[in-house]
C-alpha atoms as a PDB file:
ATOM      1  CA  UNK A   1      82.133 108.671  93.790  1.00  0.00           C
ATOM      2  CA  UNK A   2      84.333 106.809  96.619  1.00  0.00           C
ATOM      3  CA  UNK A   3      82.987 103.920  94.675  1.00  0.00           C
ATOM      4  CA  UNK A   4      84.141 104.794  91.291  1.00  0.00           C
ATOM      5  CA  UNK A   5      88.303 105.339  92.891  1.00  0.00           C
ATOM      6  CA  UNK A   6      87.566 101.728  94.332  1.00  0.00           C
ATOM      7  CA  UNK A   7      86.781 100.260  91.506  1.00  0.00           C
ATOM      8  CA  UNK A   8      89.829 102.158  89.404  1.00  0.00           C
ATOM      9  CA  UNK A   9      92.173 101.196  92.515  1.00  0.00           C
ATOM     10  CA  UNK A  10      91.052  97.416  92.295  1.00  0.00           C
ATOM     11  CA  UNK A  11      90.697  97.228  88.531  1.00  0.00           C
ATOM     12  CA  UNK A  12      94.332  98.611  88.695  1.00  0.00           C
ATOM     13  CA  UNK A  13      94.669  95.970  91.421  1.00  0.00           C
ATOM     14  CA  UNK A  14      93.440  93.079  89.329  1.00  0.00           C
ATOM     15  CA  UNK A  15      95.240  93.860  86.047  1.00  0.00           C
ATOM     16  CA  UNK A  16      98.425  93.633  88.173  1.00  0.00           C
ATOM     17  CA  UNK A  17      97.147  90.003  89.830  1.00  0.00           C
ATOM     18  CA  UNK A  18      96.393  88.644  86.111  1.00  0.00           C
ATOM     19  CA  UNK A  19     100.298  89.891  85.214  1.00  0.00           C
ATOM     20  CA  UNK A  20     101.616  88.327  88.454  1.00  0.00           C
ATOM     21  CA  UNK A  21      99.430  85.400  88.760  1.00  0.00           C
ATOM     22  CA  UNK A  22     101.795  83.087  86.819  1.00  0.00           C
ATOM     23  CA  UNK A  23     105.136  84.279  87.679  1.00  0.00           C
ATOM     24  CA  UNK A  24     104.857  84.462  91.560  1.00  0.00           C
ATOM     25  CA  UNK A  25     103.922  80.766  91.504  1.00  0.00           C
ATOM     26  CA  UNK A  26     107.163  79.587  88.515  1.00  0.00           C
ATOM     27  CA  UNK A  27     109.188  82.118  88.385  1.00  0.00           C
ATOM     28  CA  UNK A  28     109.818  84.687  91.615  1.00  0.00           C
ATOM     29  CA  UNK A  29     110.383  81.817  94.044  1.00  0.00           C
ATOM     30  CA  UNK A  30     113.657  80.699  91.989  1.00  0.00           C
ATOM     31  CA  UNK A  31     115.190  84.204  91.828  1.00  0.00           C
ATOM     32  CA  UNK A  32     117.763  84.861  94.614  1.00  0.00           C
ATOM     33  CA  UNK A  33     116.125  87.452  97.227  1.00  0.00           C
ATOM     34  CA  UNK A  34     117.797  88.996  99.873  1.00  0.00           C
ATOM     35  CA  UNK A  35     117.105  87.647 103.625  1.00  0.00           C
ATOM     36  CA  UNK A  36     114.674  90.241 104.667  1.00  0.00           C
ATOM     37  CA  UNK A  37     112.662  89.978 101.379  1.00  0.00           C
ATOM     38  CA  UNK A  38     108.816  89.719 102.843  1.00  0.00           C
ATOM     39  CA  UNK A  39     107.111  86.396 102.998  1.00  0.00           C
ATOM     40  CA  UNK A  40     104.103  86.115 100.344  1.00  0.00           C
ATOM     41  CA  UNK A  41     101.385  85.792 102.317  1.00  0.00           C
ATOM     42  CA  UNK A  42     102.195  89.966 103.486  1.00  0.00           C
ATOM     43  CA  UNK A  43     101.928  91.347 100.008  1.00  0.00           C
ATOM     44  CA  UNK A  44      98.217  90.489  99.430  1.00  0.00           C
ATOM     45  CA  UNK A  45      96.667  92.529 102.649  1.00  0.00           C
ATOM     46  CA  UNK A  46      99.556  94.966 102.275  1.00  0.00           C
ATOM     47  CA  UNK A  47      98.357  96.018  98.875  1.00  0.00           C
ATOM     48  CA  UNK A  48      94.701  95.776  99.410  1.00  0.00           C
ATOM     49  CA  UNK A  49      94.806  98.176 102.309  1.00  0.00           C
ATOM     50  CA  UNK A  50      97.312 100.565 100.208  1.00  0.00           C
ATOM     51  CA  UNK A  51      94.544 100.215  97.402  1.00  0.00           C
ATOM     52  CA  UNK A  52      91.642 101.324  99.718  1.00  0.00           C
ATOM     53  CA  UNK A  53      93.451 103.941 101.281  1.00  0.00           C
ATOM     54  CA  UNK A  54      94.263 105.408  97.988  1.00  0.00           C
ATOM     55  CA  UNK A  55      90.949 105.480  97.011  1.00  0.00           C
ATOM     56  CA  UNK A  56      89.487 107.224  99.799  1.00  0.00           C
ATOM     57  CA  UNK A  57      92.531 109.914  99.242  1.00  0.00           C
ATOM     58  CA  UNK A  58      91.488 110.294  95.209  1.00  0.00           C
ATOM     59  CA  UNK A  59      87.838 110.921  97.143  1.00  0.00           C
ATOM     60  CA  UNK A  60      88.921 113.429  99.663  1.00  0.00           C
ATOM     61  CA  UNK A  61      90.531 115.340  96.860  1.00  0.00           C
ATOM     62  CA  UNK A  62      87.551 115.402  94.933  1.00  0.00           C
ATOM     63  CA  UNK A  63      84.894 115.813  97.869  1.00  0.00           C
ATOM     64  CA  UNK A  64      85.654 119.636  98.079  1.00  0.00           C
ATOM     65  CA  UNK A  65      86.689 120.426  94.215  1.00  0.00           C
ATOM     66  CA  UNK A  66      85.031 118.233  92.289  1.00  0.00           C
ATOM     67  CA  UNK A  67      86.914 117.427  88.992  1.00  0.00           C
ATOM     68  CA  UNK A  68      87.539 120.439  87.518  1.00  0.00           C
ATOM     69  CA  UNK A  69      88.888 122.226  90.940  1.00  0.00           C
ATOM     70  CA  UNK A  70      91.267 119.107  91.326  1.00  0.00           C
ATOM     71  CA  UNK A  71      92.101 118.464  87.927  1.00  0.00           C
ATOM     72  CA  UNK A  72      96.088 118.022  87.982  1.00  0.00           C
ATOM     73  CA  UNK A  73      95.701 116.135  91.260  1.00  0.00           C
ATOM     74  CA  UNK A  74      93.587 113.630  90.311  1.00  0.00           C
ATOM     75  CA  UNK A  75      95.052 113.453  86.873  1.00  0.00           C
ATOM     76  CA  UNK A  76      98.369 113.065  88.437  1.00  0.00           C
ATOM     77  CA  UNK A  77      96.547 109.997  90.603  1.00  0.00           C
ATOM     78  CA  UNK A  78      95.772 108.471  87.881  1.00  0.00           C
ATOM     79  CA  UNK A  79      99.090 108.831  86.247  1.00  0.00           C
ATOM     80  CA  UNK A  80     100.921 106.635  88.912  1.00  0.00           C
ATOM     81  CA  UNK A  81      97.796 104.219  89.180  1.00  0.00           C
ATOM     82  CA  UNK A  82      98.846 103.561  85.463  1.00  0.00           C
ATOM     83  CA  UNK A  83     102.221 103.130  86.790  1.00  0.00           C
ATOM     84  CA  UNK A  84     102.054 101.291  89.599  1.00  0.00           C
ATOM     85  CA  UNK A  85      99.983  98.495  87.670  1.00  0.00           C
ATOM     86  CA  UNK A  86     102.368  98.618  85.002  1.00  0.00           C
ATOM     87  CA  UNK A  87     105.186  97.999  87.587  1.00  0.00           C
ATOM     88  CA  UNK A  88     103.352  94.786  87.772  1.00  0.00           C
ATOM     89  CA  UNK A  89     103.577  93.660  83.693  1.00  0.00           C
ATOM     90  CA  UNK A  90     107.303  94.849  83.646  1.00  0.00           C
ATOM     91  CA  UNK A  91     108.403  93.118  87.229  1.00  0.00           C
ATOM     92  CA  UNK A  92     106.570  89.777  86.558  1.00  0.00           C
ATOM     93  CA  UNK A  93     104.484  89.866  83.516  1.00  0.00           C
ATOM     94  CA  UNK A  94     107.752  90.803  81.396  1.00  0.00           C
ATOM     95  CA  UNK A  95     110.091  88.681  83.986  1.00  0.00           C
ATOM     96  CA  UNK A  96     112.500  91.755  83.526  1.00  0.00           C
ATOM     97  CA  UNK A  97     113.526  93.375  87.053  1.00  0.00           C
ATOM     98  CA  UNK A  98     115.735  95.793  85.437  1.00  0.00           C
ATOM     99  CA  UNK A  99     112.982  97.459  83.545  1.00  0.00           C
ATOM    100  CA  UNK A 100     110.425  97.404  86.740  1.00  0.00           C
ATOM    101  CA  UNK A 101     113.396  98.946  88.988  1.00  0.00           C
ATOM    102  CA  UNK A 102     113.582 102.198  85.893  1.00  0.00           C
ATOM    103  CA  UNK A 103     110.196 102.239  85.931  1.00  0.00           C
ATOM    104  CA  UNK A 104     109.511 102.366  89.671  1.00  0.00           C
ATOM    105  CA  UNK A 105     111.402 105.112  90.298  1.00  0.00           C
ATOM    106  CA  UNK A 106     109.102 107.004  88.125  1.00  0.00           C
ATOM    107  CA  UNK A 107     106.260 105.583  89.836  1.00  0.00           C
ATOM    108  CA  UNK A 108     107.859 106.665  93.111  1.00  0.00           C
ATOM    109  CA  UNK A 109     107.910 110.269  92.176  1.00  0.00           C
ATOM    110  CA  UNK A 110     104.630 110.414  90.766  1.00  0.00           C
ATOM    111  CA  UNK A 111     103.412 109.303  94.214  1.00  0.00           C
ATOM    112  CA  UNK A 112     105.206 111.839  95.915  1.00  0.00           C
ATOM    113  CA  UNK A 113     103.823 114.523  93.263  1.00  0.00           C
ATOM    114  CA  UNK A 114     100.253 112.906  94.042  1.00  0.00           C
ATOM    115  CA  UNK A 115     100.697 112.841  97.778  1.00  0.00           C
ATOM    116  CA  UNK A 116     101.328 116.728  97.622  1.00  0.00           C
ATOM    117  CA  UNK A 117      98.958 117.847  95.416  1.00  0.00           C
ATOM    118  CA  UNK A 118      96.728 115.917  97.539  1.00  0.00           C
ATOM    119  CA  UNK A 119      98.023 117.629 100.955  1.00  0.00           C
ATOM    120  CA  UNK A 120      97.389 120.647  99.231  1.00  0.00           C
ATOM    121  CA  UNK A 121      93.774 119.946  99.134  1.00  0.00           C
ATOM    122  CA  UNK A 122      93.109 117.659 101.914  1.00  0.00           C
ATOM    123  CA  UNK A 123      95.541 116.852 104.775  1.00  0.00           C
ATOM    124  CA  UNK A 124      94.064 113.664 105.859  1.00  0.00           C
ATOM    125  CA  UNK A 125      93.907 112.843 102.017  1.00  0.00           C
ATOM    126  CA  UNK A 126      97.484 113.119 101.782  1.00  0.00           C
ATOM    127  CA  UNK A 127      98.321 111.424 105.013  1.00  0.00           C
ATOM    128  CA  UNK A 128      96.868 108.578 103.523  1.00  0.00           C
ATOM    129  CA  UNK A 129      99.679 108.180 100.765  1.00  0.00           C
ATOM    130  CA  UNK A 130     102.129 108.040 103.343  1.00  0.00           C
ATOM    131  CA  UNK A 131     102.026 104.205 104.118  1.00  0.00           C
ATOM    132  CA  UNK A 132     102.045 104.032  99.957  1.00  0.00           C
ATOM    133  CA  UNK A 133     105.104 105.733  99.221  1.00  0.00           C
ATOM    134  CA  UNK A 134     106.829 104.145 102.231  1.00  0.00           C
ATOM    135  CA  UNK A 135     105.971 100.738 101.014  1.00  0.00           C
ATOM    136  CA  UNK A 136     106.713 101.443  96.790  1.00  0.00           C
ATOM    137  CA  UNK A 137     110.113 102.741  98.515  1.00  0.00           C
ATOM    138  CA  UNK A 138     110.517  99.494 100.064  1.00  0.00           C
ATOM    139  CA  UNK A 139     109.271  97.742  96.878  1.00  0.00           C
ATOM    140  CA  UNK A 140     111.855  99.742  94.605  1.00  0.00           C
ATOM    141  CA  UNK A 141     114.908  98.898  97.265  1.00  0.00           C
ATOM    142  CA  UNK A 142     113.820  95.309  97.184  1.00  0.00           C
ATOM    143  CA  UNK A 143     113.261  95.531  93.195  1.00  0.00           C
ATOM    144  CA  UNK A 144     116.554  96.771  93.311  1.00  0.00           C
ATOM    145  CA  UNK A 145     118.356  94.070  95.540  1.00  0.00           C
ATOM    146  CA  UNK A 146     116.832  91.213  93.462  1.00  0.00           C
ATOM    147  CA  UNK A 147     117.372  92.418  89.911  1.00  0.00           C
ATOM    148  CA  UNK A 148     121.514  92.964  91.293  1.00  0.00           C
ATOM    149  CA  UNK A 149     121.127  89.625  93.166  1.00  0.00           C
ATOM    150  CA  UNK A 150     119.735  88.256  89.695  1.00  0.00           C
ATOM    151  CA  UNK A 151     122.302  89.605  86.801  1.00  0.00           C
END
């Protein structure tokens, strides 16, 4: 089963890469960022260890319940996996930071729900959506700070 939340965490991963693709190459470089904006080359490992950590979270949670036992939690984990790749579409597929900054503060707090659901059930497995959340609150700062830097 740690195989199956891989492969929803990096299908999630990849539909966000296909919305990206084009816009981090034409159109993100000629938006005005602030000075402590990450360099490009970060985001890449960032998110692929966020994605694998996430994973093995979903796995924890299910390890001890199975689905029915952690039904809300894992629902809820999908929820903001659905969220966080459409993040993605609305930042850069939709070239609308406005939008991605309403919609990431949803995603935020259906990480936070997630996380404690998942502490609920499995400390380590909710421990591992700290670095997540800290990092999507980063994001949604920065998301803020270039859609205001951008009007």
């Amino acid at each position: 089963m740690l195989g199956g939340f891989l492969a929803a965490s990096f299908t999630a991963a990849a539909i966000g890469g296909v919305a990206t693709g084009q816009s981090v190459r034409d159109w993100y470089p000629t938006l005005a960022k602030p000075v402590w904006n990450p360099p490009a080359w970060l985001f890449g490992p960032v998110w692929t260890v966020l994605y694998i950590a996430m994973a093995v979270a979903a796995w924890l949670v299910w390890r001890p319940a199975g689905w029915a036992g952690a039904r809300l939690a894992l629902t809820l984990f999908m929820v903001q996996l659905t969220l966080n790749t459409a993040w993605s579409i609305i930042f850069f597929g939709l070239r609308n930071p406005g939008a991605a900054f309403a919609e990431v503060v949803v995603l935020w707090a259906a990480i936070v729900g997630t996380l404690v659901l998942f502490w609920q059930v499995s400390v380590p497995a909710g421990m591992l959506f700290i670095p997540y959340l800290a990092w999507v609150s980063f994001a949604a700062v920065l998301n803020f700070t270039v859609w205001r830097l951008n009007l």
